[in-house]
C-alpha atoms as a PDB file:
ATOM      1  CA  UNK A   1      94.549 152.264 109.795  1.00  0.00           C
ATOM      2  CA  UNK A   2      96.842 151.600 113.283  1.00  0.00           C
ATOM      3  CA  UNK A   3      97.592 155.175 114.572  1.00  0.00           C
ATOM      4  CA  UNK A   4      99.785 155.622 117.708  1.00  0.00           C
ATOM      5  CA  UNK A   5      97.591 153.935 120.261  1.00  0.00           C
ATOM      6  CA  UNK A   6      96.835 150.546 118.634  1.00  0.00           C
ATOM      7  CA  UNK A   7     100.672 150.203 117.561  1.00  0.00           C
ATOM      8  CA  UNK A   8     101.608 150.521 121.449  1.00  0.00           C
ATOM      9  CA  UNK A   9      99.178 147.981 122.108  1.00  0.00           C
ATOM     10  CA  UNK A  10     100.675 145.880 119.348  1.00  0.00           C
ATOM     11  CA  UNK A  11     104.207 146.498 120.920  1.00  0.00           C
ATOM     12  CA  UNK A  12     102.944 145.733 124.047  1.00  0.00           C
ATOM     13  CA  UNK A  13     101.181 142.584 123.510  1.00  0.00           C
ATOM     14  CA  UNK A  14     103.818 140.864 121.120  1.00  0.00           C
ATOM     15  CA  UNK A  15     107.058 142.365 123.488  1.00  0.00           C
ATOM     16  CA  UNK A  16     106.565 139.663 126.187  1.00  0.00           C
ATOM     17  CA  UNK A  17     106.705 136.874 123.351  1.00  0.00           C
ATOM     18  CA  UNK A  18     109.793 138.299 121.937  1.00  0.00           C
ATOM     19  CA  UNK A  19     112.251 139.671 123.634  1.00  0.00           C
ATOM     20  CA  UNK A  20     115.008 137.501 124.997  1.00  0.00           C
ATOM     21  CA  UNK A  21     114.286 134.501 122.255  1.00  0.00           C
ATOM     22  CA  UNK A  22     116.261 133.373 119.659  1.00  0.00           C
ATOM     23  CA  UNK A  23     115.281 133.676 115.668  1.00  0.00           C
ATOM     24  CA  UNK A  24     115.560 130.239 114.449  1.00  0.00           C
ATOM     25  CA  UNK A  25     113.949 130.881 111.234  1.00  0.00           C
ATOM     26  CA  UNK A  26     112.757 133.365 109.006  1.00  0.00           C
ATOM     27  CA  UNK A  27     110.242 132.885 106.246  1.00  0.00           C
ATOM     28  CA  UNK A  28     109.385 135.520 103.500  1.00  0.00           C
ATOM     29  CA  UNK A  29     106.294 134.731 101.219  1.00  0.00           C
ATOM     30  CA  UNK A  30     105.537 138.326 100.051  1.00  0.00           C
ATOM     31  CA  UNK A  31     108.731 140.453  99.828  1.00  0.00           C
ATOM     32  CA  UNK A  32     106.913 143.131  98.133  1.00  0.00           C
ATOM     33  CA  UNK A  33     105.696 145.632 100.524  1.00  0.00           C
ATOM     34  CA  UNK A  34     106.033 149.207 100.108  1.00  0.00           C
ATOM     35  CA  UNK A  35     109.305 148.651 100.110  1.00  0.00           C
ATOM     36  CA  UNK A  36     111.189 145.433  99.200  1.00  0.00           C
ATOM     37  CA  UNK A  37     112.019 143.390 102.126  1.00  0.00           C
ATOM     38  CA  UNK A  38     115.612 142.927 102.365  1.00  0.00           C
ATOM     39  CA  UNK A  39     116.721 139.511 100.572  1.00  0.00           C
ATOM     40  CA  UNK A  40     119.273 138.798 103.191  1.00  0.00           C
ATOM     41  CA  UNK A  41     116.966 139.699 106.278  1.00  0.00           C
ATOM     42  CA  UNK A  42     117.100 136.084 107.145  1.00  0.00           C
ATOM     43  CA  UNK A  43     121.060 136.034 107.120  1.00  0.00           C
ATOM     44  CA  UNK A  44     120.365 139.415 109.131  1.00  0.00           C
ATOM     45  CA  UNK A  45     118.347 137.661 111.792  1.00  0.00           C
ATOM     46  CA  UNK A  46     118.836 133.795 111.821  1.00  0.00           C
ATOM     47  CA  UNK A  47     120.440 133.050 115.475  1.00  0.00           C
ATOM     48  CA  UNK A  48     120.546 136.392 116.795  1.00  0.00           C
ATOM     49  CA  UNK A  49     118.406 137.004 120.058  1.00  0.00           C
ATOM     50  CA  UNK A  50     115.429 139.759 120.577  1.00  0.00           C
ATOM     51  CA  UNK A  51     116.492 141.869 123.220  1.00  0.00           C
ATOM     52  CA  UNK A  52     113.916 144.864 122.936  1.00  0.00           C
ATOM     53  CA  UNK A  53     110.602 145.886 121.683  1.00  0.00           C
ATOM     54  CA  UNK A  54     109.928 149.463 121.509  1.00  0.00           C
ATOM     55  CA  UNK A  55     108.492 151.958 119.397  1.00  0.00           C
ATOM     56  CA  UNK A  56     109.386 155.509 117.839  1.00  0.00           C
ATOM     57  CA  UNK A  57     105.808 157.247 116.284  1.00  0.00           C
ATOM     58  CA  UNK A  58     103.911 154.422 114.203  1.00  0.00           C
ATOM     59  CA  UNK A  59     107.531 152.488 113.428  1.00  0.00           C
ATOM     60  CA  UNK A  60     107.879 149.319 115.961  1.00  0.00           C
ATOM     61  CA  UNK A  61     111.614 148.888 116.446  1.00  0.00           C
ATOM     62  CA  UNK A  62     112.766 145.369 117.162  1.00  0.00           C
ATOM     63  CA  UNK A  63     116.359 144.815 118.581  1.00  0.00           C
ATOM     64  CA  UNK A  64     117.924 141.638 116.791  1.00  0.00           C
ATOM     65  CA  UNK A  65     121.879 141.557 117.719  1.00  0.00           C
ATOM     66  CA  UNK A  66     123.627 144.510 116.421  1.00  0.00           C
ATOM     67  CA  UNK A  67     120.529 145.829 114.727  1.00  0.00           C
ATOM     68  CA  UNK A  68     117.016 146.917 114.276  1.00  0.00           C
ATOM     69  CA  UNK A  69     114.041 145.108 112.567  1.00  0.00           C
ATOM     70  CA  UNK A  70     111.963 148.391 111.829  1.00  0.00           C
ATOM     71  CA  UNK A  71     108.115 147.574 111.042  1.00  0.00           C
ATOM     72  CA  UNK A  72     105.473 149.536 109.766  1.00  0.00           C
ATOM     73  CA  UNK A  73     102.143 148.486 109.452  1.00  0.00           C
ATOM     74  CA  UNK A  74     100.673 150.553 106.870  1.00  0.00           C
ATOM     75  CA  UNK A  75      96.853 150.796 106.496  1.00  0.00           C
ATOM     76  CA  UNK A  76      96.105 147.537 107.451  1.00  0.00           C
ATOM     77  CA  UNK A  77      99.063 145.535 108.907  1.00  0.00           C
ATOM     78  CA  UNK A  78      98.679 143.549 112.022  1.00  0.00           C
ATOM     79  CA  UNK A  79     101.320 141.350 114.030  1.00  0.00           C
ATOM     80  CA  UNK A  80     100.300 137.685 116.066  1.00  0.00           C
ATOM     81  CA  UNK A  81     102.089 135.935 117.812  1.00  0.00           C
ATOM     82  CA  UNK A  82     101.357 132.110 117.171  1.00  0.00           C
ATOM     83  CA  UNK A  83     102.567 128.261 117.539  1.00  0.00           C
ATOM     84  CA  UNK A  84     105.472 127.448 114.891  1.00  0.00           C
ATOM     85  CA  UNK A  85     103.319 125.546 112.225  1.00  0.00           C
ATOM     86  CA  UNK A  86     100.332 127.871 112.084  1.00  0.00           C
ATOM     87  CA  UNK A  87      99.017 127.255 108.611  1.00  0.00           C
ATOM     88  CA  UNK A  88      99.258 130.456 107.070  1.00  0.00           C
ATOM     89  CA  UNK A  89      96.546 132.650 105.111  1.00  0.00           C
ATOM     90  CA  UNK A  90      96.729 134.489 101.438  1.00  0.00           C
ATOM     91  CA  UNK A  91      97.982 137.776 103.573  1.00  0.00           C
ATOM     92  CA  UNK A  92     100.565 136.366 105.650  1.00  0.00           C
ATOM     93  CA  UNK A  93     103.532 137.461 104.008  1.00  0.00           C
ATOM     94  CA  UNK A  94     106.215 136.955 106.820  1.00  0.00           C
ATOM     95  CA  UNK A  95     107.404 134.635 110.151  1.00  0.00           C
ATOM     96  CA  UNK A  96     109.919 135.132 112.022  1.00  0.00           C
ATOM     97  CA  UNK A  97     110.200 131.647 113.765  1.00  0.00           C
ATOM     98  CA  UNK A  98     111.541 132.026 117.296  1.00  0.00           C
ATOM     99  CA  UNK A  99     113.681 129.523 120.357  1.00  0.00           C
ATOM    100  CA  UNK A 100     109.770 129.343 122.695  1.00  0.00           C
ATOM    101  CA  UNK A 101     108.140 127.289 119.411  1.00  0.00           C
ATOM    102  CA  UNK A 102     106.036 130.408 118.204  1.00  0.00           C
ATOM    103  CA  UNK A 103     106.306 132.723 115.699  1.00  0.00           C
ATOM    104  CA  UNK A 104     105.547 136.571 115.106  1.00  0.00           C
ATOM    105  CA  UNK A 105     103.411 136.615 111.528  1.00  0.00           C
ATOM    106  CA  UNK A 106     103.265 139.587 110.210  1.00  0.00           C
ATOM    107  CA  UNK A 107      99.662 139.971 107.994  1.00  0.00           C
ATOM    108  CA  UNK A 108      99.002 142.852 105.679  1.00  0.00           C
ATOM    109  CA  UNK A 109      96.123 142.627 103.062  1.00  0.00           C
ATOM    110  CA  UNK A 110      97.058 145.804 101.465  1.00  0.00           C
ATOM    111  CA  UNK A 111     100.716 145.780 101.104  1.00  0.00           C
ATOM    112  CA  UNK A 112     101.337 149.193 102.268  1.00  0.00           C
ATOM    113  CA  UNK A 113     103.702 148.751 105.543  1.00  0.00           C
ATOM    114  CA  UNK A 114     106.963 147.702 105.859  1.00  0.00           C
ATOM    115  CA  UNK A 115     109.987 145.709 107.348  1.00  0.00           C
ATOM    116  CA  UNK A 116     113.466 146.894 107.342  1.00  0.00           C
ATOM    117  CA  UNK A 117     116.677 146.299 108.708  1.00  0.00           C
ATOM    118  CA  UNK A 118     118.546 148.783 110.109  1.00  0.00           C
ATOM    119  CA  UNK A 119     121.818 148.673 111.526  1.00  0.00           C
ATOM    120  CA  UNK A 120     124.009 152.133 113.641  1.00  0.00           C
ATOM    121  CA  UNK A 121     121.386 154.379 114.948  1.00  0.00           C
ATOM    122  CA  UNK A 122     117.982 153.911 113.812  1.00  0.00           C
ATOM    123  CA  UNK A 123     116.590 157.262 115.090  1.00  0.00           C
ATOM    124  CA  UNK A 124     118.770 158.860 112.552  1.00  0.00           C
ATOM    125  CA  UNK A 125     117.811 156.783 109.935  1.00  0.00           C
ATOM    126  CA  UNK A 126     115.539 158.705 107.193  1.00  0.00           C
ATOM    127  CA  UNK A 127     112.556 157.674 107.562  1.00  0.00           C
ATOM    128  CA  UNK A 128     112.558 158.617 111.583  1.00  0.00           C
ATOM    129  CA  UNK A 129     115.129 161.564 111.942  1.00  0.00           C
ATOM    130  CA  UNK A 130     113.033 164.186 111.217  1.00  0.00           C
ATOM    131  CA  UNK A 131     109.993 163.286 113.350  1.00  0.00           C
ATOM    132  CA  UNK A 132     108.824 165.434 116.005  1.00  0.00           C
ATOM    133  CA  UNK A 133     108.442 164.240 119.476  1.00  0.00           C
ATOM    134  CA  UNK A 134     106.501 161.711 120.766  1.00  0.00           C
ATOM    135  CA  UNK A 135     102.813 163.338 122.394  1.00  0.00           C
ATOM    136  CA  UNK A 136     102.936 161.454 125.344  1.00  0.00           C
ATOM    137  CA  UNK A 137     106.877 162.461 127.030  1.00  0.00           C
ATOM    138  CA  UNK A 138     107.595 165.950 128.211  1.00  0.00           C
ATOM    139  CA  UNK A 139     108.710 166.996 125.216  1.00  0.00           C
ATOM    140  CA  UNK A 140     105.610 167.636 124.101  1.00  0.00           C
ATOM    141  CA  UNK A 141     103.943 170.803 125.835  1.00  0.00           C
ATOM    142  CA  UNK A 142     101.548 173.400 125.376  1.00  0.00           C
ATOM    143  CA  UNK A 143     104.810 176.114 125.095  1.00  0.00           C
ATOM    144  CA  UNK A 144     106.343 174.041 122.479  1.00  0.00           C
ATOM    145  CA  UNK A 145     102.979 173.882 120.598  1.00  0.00           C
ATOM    146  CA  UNK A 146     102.240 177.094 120.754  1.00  0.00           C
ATOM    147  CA  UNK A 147     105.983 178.033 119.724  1.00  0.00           C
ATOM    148  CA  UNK A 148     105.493 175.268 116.691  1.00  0.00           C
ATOM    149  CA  UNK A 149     102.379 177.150 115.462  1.00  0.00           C
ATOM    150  CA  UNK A 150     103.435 181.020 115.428  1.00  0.00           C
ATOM    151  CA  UNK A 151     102.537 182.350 111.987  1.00  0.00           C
ATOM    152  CA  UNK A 152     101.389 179.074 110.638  1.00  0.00           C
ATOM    153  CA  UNK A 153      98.489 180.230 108.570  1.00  0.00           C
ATOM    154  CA  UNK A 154      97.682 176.070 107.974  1.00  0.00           C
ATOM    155  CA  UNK A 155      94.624 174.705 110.043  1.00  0.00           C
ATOM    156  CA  UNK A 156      95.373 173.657 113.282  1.00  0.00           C
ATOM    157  CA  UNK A 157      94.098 170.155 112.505  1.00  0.00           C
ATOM    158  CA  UNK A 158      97.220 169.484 110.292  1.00  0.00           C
ATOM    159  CA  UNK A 159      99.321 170.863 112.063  1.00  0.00           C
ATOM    160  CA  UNK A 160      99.296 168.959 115.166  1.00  0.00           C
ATOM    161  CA  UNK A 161      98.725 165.756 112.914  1.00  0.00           C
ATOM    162  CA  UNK A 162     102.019 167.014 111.150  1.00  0.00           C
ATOM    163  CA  UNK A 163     104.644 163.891 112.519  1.00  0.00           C
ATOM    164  CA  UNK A 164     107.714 166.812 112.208  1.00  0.00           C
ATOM    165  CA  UNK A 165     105.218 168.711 115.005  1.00  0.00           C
ATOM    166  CA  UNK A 166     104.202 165.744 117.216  1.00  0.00           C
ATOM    167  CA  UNK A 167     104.131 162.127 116.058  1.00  0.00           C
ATOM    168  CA  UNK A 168     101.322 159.829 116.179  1.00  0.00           C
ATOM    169  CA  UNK A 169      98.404 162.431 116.176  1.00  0.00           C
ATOM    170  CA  UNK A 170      96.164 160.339 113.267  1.00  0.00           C
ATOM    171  CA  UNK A 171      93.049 161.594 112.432  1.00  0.00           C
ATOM    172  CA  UNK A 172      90.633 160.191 114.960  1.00  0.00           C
ATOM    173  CA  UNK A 173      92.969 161.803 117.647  1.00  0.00           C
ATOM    174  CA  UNK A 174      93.274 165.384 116.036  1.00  0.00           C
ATOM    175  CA  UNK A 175      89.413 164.973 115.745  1.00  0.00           C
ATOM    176  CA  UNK A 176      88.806 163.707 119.598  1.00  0.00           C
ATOM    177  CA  UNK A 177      91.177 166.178 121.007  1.00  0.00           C
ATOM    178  CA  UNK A 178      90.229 169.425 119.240  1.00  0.00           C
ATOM    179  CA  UNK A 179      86.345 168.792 119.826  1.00  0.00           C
ATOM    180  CA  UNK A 180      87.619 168.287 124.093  1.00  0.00           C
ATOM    181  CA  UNK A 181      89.644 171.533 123.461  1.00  0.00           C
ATOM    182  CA  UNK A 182      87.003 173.718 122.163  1.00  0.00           C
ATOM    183  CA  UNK A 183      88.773 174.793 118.944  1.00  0.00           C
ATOM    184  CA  UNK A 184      87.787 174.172 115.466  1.00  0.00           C
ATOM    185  CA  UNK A 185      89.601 171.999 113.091  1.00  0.00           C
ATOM    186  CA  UNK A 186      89.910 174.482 110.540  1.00  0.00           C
ATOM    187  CA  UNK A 187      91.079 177.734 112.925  1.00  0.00           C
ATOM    188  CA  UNK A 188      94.791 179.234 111.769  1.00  0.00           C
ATOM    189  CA  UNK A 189      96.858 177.617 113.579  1.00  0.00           C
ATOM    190  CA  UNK A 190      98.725 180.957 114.466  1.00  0.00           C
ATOM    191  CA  UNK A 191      95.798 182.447 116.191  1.00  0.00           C
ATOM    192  CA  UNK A 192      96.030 180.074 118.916  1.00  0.00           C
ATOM    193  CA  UNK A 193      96.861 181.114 121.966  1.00  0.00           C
ATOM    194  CA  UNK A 194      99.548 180.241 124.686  1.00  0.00           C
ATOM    195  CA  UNK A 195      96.371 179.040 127.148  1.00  0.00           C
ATOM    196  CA  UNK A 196      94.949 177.036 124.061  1.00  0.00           C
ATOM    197  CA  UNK A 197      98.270 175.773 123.645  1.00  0.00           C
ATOM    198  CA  UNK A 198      97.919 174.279 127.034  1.00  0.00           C
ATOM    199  CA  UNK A 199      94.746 172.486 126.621  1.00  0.00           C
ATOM    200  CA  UNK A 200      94.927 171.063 123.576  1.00  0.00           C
ATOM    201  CA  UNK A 201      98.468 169.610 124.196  1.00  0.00           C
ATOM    202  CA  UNK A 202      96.993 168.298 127.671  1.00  0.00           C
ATOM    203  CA  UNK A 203      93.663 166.683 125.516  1.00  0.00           C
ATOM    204  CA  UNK A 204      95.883 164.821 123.165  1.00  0.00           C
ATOM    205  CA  UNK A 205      98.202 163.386 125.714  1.00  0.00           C
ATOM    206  CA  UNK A 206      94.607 162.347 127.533  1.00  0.00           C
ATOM    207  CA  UNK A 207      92.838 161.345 124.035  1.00  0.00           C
ATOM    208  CA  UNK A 208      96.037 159.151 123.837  1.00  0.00           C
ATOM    209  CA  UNK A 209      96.850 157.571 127.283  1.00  0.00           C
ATOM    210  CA  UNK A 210      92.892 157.097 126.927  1.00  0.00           C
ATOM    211  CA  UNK A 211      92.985 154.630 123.920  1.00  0.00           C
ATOM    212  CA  UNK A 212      96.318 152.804 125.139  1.00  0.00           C
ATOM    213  CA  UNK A 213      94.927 152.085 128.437  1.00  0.00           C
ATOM    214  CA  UNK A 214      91.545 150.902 126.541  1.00  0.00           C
ATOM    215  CA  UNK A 215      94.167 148.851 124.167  1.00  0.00           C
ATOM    216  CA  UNK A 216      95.499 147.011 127.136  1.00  0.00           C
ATOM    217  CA  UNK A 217      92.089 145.014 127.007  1.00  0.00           C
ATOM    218  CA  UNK A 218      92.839 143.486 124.003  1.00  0.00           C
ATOM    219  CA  UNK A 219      96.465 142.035 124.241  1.00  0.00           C
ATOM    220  CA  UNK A 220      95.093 138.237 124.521  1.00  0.00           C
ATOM    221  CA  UNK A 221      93.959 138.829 120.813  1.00  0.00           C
ATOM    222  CA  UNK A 222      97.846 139.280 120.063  1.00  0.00           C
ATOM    223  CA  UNK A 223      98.167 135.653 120.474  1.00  0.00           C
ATOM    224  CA  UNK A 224      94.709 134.523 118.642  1.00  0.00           C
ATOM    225  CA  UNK A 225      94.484 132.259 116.015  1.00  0.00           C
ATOM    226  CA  UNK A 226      91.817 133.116 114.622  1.00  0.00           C
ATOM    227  CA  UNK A 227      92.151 136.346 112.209  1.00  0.00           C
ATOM    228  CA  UNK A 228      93.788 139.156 112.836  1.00  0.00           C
ATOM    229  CA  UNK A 229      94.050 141.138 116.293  1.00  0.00           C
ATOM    230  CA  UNK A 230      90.565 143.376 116.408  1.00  0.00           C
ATOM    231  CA  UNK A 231      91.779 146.533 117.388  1.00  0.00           C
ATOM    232  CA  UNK A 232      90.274 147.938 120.101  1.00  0.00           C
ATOM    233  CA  UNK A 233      86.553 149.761 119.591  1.00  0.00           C
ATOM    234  CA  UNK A 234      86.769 152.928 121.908  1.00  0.00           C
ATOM    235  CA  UNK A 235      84.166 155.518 122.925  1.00  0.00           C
ATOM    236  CA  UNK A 236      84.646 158.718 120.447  1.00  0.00           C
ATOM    237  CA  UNK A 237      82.700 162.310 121.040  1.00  0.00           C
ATOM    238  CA  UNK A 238      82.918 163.147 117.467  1.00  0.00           C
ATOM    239  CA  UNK A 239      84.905 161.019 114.868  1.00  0.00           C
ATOM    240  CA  UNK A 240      82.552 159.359 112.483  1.00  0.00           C
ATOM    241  CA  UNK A 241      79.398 161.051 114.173  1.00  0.00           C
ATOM    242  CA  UNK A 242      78.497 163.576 111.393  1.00  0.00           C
ATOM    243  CA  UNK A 243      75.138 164.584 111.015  1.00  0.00           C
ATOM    244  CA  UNK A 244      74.833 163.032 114.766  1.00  0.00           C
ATOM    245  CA  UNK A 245      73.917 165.217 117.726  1.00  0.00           C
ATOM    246  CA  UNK A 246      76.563 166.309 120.161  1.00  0.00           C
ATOM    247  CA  UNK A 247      77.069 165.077 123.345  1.00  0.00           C
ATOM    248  CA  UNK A 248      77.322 167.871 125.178  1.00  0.00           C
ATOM    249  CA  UNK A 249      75.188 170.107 123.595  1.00  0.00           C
ATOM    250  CA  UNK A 250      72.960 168.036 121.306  1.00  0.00           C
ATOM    251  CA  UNK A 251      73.775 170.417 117.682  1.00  0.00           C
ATOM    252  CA  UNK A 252      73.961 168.608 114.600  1.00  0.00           C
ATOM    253  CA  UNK A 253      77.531 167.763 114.173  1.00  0.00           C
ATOM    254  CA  UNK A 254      79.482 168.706 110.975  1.00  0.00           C
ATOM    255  CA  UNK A 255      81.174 166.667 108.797  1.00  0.00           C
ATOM    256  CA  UNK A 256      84.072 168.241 106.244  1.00  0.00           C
ATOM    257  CA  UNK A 257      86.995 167.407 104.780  1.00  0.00           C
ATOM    258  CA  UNK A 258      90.261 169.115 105.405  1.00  0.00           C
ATOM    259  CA  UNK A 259      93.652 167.833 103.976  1.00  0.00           C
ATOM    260  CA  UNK A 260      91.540 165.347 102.779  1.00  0.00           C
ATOM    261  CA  UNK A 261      90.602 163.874 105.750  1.00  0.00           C
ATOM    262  CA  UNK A 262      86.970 163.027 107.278  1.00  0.00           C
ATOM    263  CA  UNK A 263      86.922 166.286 109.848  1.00  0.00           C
ATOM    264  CA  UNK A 264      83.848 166.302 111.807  1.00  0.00           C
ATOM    265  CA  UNK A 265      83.328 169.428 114.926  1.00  0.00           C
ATOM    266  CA  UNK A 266      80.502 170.793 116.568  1.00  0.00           C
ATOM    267  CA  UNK A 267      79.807 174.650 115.514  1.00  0.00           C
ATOM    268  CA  UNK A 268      78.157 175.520 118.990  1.00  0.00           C
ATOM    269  CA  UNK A 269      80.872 173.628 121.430  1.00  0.00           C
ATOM    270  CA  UNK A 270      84.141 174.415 119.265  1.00  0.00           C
ATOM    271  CA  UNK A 271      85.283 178.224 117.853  1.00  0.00           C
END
């Protein structure tokens, strides 16, 4: 699934392609997504210009005119960028045809992200008004964590993978950064304290900024032909290592699962 750092990669790669062209054509094959794309998105879009590409937790925002194109890419979305006339596959349910003579496809096997239009403010729109703030501004600090968690009896691990805490934390992240922190996934989130605060807000910026700088190797594949953009491979300490020996102090990793999620910690390294 795209968490956080592969959907700034995606907004970074495909932002150079789009912004400041003109949508010349819009083609829909699959409107049924996890939720209906609009039927008049092309009316919505059809000779308006791209002016931005930014992002707001896993939701890519597209300027178009007065409005927002608001994209989600579910489990297993992707966006290319690609010459107008690229024959398209079974999972390429939409192109937005645009003034250079390429297109941004938009592929997703499983159905489960989405396109919307939005028009007024689209941070107050329902799906993103209630999200906390993003991990890697100053917003997000070890005070406000450790104000957020104060006699939250729920494992730390959700918490800080709660989007109305801190967007963008996914799994792999929560994993990475509490194993660098020293703290369980399963300690009370209310018995951290202010100093823990600290380091685990600092380790998920750094877990973060980590895997977008690694992303920024693979923007060519934005623009490749041939299948979808691979998503980066990055180094991990823990995720999908149970059983595995750590790397810092060679004990047999553990593997659980906690809000039904793989969880996987060291019991010497992390308390």
């Amino acid at each position: 699934m795209p968490e956080l750092p592969e959907v700034e990669t995606t907004r970074r790669g495909i932002a150079p392609h789009l912004e400041k062209q003109r949508i010349v054509n819009v083609v829909v094959r699959q409107p049924k997504l996890r939720w209906p794309i609009p039927r008049n998105l092309k009316s919505c879009l059809l000779d308006n210009t791209i002016s931005r590409v930014h992002r707001r937790g896993k939701y890519l925002l597209i300027v178009v005119g007065r409005g927002h194109l608001m994209m989600h890419l579910g489990m297993s979305g992707s966006l290319r960028v690609l010459p107008i006339g690229s024959k398209p596959e079974k999972h390429d349910h939409l192109d937005i045809e645009l003034s250079s003579g390429h297109l941004l496809r938009y592929t997703d096997p499983r159905r489960f992200g989405s396109v919307l239009w939005v028009t007024g403010d689209p941070y107050q729109h329902e799906l993103l008004r209630d999200l906390g703030p993003e991990p890697l501004t100053d917003d997000f600090t070890g005070e406000y964590l450790f104000s957020r968690s104060r006699k939250r009896r729920v494992p730390i691990k959700q918490l800080i993978m709660d989007s109305k805490v801190v967007v963008g934390v996914g799994n792999i992240y929560a994993n990475e950064a509490l194993f660098m922190s020293g703290i369980r996934p399963r300690r009370s989130a209310g018995r951290l304290t202010r100093q823990q605060s600290d380091v685990l807000a600092a380790n998920i910026k750094q877990v973060l900024g980590n895997a977008i700088q690694q992303g920024g190797t693979t923007l060519r594949d934005f623009t490749n032909s041939e299948g979808k953009p691979g998503y980066f491979s990055q180094s991990l300490s823990v995720y999908g290592r149970g059983g595995e020996a750590c790397l810092q102090c060679q004990t047999v990793l553990k593997e659980v699962r906690l809000g039904q999620r793989s969880t996987v910690y060291c019991p010497s390294c992390q308390h």
